[in-house]
N, C-alpha and C. Protein backbone atom coordinates (compact mmCIF):
# COMPACT_ATOMS: atom_id res chain seq x y z
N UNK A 1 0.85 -1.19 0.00
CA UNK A 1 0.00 0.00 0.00
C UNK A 1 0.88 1.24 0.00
N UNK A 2 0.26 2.23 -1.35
CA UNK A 2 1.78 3.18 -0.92
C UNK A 2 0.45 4.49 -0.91
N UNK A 3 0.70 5.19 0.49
CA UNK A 3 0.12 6.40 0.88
C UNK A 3 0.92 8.07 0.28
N UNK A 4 -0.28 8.51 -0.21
CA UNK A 4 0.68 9.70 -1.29
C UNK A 4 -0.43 10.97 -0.26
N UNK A 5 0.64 12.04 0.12
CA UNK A 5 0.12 13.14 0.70
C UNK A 5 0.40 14.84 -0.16
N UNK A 6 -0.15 15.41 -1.03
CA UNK A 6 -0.01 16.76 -1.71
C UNK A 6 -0.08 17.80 -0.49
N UNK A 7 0.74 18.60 -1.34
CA UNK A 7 0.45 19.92 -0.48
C UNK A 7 1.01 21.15 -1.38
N UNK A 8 0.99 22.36 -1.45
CA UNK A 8 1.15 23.47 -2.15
C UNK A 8 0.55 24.18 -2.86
N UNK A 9 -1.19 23.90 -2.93
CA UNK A 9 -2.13 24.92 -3.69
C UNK A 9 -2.27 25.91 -2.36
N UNK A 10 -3.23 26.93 -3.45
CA UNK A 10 -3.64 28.00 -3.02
C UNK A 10 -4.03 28.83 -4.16
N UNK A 11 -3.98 30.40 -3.65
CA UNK A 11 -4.77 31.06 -4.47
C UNK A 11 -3.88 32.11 -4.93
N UNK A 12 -3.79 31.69 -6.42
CA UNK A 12 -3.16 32.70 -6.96
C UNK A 12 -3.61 33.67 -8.42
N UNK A 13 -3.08 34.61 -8.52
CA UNK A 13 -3.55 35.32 -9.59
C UNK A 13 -3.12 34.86 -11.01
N UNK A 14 -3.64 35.42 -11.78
CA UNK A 14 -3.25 34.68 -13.23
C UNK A 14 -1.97 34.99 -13.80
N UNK A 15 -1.22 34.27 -14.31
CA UNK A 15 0.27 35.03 -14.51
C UNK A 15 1.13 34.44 -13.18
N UNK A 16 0.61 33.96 -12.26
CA UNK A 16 1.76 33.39 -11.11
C UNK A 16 1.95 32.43 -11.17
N UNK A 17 2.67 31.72 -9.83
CA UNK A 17 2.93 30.43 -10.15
C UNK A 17 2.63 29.57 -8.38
N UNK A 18 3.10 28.47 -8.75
CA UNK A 18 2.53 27.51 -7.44
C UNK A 18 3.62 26.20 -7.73
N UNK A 19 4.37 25.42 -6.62
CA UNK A 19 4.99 24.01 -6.73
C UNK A 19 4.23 23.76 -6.27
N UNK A 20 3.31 22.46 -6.75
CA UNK A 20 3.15 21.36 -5.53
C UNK A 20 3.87 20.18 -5.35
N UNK A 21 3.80 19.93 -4.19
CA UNK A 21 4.72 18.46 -3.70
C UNK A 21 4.46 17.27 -3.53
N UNK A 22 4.00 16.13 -3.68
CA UNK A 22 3.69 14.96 -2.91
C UNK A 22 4.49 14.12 -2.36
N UNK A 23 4.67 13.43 -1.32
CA UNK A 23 5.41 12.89 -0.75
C UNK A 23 4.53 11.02 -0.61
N UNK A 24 5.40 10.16 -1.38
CA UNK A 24 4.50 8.88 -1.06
C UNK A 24 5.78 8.29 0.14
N UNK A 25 5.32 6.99 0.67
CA UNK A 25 5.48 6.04 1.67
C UNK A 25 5.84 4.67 0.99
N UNK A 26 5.88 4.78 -0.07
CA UNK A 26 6.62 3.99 -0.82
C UNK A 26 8.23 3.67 -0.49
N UNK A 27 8.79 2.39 0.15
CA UNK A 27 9.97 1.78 0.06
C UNK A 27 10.49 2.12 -1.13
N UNK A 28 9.69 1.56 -2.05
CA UNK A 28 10.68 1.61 -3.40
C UNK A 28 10.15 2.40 -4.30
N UNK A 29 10.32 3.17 -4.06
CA UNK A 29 9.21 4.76 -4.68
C UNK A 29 9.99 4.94 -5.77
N UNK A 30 11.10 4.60 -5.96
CA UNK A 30 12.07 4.33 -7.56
C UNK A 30 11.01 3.47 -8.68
N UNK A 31 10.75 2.65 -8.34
CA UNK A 31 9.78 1.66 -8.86
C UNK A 31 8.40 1.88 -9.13
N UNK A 32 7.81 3.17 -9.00
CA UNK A 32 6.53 4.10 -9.38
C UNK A 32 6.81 4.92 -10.26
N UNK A 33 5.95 4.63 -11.38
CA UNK A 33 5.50 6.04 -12.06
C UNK A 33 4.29 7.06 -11.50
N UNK A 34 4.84 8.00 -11.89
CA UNK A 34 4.06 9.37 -10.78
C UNK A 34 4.09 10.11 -11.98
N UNK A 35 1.77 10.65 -11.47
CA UNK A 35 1.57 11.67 -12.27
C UNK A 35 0.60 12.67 -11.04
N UNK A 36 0.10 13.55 -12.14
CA UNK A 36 -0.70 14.40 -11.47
C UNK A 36 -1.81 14.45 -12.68
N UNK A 37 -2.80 14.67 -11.72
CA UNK A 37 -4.08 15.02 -12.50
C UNK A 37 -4.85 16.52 -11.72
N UNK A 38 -5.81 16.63 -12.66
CA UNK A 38 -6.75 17.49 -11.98
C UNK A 38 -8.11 17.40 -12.05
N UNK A 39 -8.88 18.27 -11.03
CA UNK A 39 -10.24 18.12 -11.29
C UNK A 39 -11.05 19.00 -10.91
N UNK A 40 -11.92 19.72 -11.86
CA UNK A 40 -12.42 21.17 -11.78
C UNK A 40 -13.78 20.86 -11.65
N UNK A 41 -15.05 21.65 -10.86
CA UNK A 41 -16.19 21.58 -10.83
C UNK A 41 -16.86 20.74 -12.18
N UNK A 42 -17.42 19.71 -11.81
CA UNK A 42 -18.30 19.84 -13.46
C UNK A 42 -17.83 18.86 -14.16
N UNK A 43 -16.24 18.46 -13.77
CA UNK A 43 -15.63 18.03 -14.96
C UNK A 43 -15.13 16.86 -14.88
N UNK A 44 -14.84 15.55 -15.43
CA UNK A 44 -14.17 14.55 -15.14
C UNK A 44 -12.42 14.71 -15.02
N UNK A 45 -12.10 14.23 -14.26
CA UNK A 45 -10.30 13.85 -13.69
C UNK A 45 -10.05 14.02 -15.46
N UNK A 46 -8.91 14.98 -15.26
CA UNK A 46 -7.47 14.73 -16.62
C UNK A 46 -6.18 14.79 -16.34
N UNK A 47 -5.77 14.48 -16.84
CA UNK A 47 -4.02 14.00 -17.30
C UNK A 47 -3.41 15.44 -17.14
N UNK A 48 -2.29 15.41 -16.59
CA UNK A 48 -1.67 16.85 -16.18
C UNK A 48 -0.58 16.39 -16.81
N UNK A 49 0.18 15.92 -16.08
CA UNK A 49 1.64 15.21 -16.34
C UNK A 49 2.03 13.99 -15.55
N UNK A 50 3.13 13.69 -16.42
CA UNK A 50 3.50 12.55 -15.27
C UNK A 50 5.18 12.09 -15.95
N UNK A 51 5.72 11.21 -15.19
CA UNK A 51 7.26 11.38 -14.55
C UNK A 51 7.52 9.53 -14.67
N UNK A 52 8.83 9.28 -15.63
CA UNK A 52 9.05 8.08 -15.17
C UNK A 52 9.83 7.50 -14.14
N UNK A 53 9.71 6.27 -13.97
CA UNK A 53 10.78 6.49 -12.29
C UNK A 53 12.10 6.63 -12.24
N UNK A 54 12.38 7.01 -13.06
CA UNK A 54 13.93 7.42 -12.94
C UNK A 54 14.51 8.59 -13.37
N UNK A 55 13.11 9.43 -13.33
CA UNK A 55 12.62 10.78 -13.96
C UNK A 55 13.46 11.58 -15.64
N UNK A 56 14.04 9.64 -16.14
CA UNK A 56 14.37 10.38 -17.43
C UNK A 56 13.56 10.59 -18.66
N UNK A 57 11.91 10.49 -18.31
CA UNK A 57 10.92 10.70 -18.90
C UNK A 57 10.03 11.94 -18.88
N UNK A 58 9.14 12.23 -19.37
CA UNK A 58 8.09 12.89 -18.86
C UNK A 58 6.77 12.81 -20.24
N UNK A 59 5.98 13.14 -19.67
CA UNK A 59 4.81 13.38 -20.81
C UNK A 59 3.91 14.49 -20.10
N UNK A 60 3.56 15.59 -21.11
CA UNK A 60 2.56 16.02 -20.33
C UNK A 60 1.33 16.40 -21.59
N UNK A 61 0.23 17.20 -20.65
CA UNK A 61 -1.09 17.27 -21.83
C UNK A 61 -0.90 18.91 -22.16
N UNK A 62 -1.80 18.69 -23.63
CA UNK A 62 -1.12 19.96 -24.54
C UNK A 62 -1.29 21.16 -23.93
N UNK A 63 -2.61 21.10 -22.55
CA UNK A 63 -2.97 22.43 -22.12
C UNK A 63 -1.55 23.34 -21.24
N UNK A 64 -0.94 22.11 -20.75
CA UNK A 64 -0.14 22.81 -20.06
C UNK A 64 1.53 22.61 -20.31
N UNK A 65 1.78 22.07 -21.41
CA UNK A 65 2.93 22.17 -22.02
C UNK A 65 3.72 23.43 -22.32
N UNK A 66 5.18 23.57 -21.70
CA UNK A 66 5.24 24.61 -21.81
C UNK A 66 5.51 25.78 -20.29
N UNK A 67 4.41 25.07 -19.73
CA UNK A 67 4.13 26.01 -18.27
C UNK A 67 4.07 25.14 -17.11
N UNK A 68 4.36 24.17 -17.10
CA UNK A 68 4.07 23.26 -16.27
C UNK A 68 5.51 22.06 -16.31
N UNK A 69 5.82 21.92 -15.30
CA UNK A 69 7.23 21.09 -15.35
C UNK A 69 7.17 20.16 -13.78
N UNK A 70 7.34 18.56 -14.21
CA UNK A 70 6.98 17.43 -13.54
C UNK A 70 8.85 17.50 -13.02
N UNK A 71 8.67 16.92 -12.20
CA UNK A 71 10.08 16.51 -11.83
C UNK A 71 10.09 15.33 -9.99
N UNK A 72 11.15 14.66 -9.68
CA UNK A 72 11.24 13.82 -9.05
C UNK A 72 12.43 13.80 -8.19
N UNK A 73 12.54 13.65 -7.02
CA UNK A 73 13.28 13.38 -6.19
C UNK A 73 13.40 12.05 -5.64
N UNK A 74 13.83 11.00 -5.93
CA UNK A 74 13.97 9.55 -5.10
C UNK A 74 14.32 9.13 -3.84
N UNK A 75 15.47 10.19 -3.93
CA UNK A 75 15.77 10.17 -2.37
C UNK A 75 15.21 10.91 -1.39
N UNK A 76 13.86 11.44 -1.81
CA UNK A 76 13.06 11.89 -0.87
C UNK A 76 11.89 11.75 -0.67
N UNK A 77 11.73 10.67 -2.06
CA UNK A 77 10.12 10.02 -2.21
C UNK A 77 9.02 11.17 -2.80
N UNK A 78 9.72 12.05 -3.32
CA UNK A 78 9.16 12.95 -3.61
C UNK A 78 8.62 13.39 -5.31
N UNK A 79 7.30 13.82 -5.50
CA UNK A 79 7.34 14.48 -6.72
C UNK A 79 7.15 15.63 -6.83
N UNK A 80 7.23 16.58 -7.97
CA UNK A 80 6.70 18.13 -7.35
C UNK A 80 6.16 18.18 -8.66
N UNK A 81 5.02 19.43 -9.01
CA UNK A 81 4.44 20.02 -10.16
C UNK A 81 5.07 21.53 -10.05
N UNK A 82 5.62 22.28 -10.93
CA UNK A 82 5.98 23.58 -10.91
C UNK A 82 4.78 23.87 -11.96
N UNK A 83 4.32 25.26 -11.65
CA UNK A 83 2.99 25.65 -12.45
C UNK A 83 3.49 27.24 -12.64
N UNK A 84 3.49 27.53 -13.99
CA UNK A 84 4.09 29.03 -14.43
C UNK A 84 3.17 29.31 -15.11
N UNK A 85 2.60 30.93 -15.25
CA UNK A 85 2.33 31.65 -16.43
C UNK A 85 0.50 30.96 -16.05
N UNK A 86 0.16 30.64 -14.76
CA UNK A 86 -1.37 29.74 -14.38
C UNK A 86 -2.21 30.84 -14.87
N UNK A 87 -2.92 29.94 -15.40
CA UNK A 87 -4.38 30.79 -16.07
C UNK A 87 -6.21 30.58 -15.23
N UNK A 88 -6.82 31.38 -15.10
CA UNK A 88 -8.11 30.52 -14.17
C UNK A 88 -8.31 29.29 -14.72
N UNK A 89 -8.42 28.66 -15.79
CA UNK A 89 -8.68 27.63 -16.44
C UNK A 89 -7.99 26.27 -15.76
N UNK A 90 -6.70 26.77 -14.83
CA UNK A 90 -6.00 25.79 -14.46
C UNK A 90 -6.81 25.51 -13.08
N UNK A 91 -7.29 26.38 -12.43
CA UNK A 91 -8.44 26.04 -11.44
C UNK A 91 -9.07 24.54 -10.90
N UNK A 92 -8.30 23.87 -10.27
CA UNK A 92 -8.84 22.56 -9.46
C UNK A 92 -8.29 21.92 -8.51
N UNK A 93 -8.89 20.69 -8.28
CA UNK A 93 -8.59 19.91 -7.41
C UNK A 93 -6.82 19.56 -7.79
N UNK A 94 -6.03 19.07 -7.37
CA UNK A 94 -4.78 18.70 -8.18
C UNK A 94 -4.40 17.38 -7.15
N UNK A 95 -4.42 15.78 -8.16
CA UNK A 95 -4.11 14.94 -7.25
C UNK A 95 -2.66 14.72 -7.94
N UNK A 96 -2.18 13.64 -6.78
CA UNK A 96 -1.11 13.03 -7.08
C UNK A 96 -1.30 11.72 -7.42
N UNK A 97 -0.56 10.93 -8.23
CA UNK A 97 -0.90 9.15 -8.34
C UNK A 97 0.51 8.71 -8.50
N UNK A 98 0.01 7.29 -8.41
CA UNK A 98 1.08 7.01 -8.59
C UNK A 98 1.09 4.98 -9.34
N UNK A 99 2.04 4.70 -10.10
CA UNK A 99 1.76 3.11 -10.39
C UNK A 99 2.75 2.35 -10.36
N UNK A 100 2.90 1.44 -10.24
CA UNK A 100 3.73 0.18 -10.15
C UNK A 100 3.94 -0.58 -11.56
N UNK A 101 4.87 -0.12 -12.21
CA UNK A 101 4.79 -0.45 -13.92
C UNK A 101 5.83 -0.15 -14.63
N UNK A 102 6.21 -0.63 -15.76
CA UNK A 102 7.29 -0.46 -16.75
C UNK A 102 6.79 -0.12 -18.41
N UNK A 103 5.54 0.20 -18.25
CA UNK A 103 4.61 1.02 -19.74
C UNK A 103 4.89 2.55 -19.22
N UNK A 104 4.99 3.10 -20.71
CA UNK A 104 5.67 4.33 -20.77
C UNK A 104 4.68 4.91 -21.97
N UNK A 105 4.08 5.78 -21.78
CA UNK A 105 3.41 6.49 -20.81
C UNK A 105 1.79 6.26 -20.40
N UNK A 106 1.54 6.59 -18.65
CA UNK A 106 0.26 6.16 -18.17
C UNK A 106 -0.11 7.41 -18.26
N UNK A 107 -1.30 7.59 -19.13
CA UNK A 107 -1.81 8.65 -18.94
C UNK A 107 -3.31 8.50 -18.52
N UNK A 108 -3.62 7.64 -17.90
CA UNK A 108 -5.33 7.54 -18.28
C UNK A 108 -5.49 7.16 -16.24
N UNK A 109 -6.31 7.86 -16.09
CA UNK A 109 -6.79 8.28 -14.44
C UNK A 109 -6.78 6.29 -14.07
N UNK A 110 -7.62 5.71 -14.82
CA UNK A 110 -7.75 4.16 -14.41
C UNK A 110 -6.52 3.50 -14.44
N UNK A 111 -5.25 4.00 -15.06
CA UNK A 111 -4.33 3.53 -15.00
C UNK A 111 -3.15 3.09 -13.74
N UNK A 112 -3.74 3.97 -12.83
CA UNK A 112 -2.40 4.43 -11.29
C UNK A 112 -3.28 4.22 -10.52
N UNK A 113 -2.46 3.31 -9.48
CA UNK A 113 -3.05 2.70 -8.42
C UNK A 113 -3.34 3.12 -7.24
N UNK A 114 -2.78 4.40 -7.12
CA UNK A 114 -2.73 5.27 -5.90
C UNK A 114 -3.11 6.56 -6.07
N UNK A 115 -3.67 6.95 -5.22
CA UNK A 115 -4.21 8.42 -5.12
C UNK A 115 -3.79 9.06 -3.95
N UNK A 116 -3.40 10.63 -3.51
CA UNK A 116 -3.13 11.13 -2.71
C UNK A 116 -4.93 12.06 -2.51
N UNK A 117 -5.16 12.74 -1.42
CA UNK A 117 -6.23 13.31 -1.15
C UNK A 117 -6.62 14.56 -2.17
N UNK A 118 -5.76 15.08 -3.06
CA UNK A 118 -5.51 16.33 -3.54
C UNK A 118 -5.35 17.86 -2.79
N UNK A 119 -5.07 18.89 -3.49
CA UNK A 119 -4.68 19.93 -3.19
C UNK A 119 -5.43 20.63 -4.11
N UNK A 120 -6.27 21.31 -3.19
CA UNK A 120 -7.13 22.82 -4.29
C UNK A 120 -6.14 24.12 -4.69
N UNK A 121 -6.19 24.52 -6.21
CA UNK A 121 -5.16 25.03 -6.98
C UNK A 121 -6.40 26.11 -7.52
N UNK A 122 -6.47 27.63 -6.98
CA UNK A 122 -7.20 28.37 -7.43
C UNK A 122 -6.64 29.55 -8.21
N UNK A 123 -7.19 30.04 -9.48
CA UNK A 123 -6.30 30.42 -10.33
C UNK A 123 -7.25 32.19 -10.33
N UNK A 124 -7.42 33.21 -10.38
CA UNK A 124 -7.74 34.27 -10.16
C UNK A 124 -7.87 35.07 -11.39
N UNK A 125 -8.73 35.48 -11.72
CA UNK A 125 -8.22 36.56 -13.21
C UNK A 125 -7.66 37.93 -12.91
C-alpha cells in the first residue's frame, strides 16, 4: 500500500505560479510512475503530467505544455508540479498518483493505483 500526501495549492492570480509536492510512503518509490491530475467543478479527472521512475521521462497534456514542469526526487520520495504563467482555467482539485509499472506512458486516471487526497489550486483573473 503506498500512501501519497499533496500539499502546495492556493490562491493565486493569473500570470503566477505555485509548486506542488507529494510525498509517497513507498519503500521503493524508484519503482513508481508518478503523475498528477486534476479536477475542476463539473468536470471529469485529466491527465496533467506525469514522470518516469527514474525521472528520465516525462509526458505532459497539450494544455499545459510549456508552463508546467513534472520533476522527481527519489531520495526523498518525492514528486513536485511547478505551475508558471497559471491561467483561471487551471483552477482545481490537483491529485497526485502514482503506479507500479514499466509502460511508458500512463496517462489515463484508471491507469495508477494510488491516489493522494488532492490539493485545491485556485487560479484568479
Amino acid at each position: 500500500q503506498v500512501q501519497l500526501v499533496e500539499w502546495g495549492g492556493g490562491l493565486v492570480q493569473a500570470g503566477g505560479s505555485l509548486r506542488l509536492s507529494c510525498a509517497a510512503s513507498a519503500r521503493t518509490f524508484s519503482n513508481y510512475v508518478m503523475g498528477w491530475f486534476r479536477q475542476a467543478p463539473g468536470k471529469e479527472r485529466e491527465f496533467v503530467a506525469a514522470i518516469r521512475r527514474t525521472g528520465g521521462s516525462t509526458n505532459y497534456a497539450d494544455s499545459v505544455k510549456g508552463r508546467f514542469t513534472i520533476s522527481r526526487d527519489n531520495a526523498k520520495n518525492t514528486v513536485y508540479l511547478q505551475m508558471n504563467s497559471l491561467k483561471p482555467e487551471d483552477t482545481a482539485v490537483y491529485y497526485c498518483a502514482a503506479v507500479y509499472g514499466v509502460k511508458w506512458p500512463y496517462s489515463r486516471a484508471n491507469e495508477y493505483d494510488y491516489w493522494g487526497q488532492g490539493t485545491q489550486v485556485t487560479v484568479s483573473s
